[in-house]
N, C-alpha and C. Protein backbone atom coordinates (compact mmCIF):
# COMPACT_ATOMS: atom_id res chain seq x y z
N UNK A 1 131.11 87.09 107.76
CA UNK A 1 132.25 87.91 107.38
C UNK A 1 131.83 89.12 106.57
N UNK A 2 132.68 89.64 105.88
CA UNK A 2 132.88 91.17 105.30
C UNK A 2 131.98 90.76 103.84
N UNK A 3 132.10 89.64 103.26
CA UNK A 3 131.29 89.01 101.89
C UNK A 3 129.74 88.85 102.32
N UNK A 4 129.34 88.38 103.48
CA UNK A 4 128.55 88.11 103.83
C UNK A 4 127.52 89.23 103.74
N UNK A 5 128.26 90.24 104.91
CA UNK A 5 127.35 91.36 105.06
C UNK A 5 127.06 92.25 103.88
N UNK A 6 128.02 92.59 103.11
CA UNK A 6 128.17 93.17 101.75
C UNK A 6 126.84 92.78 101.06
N UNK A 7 126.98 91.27 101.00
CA UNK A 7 125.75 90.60 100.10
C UNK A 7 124.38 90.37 100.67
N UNK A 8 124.53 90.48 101.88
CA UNK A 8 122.80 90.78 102.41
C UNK A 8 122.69 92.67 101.86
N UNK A 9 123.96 93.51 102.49
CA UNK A 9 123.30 94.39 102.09
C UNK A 9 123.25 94.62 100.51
N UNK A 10 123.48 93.83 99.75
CA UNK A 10 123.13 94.13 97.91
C UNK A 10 121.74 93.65 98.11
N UNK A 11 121.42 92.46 98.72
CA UNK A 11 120.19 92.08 98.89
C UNK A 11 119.01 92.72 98.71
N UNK A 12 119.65 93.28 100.41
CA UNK A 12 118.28 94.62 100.67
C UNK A 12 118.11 95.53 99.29
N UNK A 13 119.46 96.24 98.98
CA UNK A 13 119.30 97.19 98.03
C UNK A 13 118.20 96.60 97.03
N UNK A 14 118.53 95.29 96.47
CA UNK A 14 118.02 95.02 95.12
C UNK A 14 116.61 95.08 95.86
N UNK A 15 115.76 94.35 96.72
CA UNK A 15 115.08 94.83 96.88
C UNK A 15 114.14 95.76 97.26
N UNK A 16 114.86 96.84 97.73
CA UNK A 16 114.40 98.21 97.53
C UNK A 16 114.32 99.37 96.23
N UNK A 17 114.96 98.64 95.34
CA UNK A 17 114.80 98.98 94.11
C UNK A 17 113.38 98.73 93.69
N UNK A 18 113.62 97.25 93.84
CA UNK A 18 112.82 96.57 93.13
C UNK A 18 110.95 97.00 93.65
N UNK A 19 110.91 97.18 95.28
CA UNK A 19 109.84 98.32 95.21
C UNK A 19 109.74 99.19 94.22
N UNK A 20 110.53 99.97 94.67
CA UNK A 20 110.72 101.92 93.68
C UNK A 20 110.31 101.53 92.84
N UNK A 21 110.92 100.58 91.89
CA UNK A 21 110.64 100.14 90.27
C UNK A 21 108.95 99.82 90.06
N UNK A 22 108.40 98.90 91.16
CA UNK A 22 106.94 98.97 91.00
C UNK A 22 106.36 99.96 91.40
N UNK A 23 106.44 100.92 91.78
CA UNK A 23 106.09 102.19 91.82
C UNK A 23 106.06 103.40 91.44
N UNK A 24 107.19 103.06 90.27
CA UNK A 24 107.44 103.88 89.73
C UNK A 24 108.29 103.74 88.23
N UNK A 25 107.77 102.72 87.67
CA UNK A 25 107.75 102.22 86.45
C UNK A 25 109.03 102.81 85.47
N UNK A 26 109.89 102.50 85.00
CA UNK A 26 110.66 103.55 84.23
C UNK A 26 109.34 103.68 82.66
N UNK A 27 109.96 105.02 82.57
CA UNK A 27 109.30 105.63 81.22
C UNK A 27 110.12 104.67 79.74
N UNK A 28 111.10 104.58 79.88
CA UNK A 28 111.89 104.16 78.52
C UNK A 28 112.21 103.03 78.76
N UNK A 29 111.97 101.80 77.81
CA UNK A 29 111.97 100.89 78.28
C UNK A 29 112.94 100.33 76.54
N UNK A 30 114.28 99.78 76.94
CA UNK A 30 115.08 99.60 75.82
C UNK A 30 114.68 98.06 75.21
């Protein structure tokens, strides 16, 4: 359904972040 797909695609996102982020480290770290 519509929950389903939503949440694979948060999925993907988080892990395409979560590349970027090892690649690119944030500077400020709170």
């Amino acid at each position: 359904g519509i929950l389903s797909e939503r949440a694979n695609k948060d999925e993907q996102v988080d892990k395409f972040v979560s590349e970027i982020l090892k690649q690119y480290p944030p500077k400020v770290n709170n």
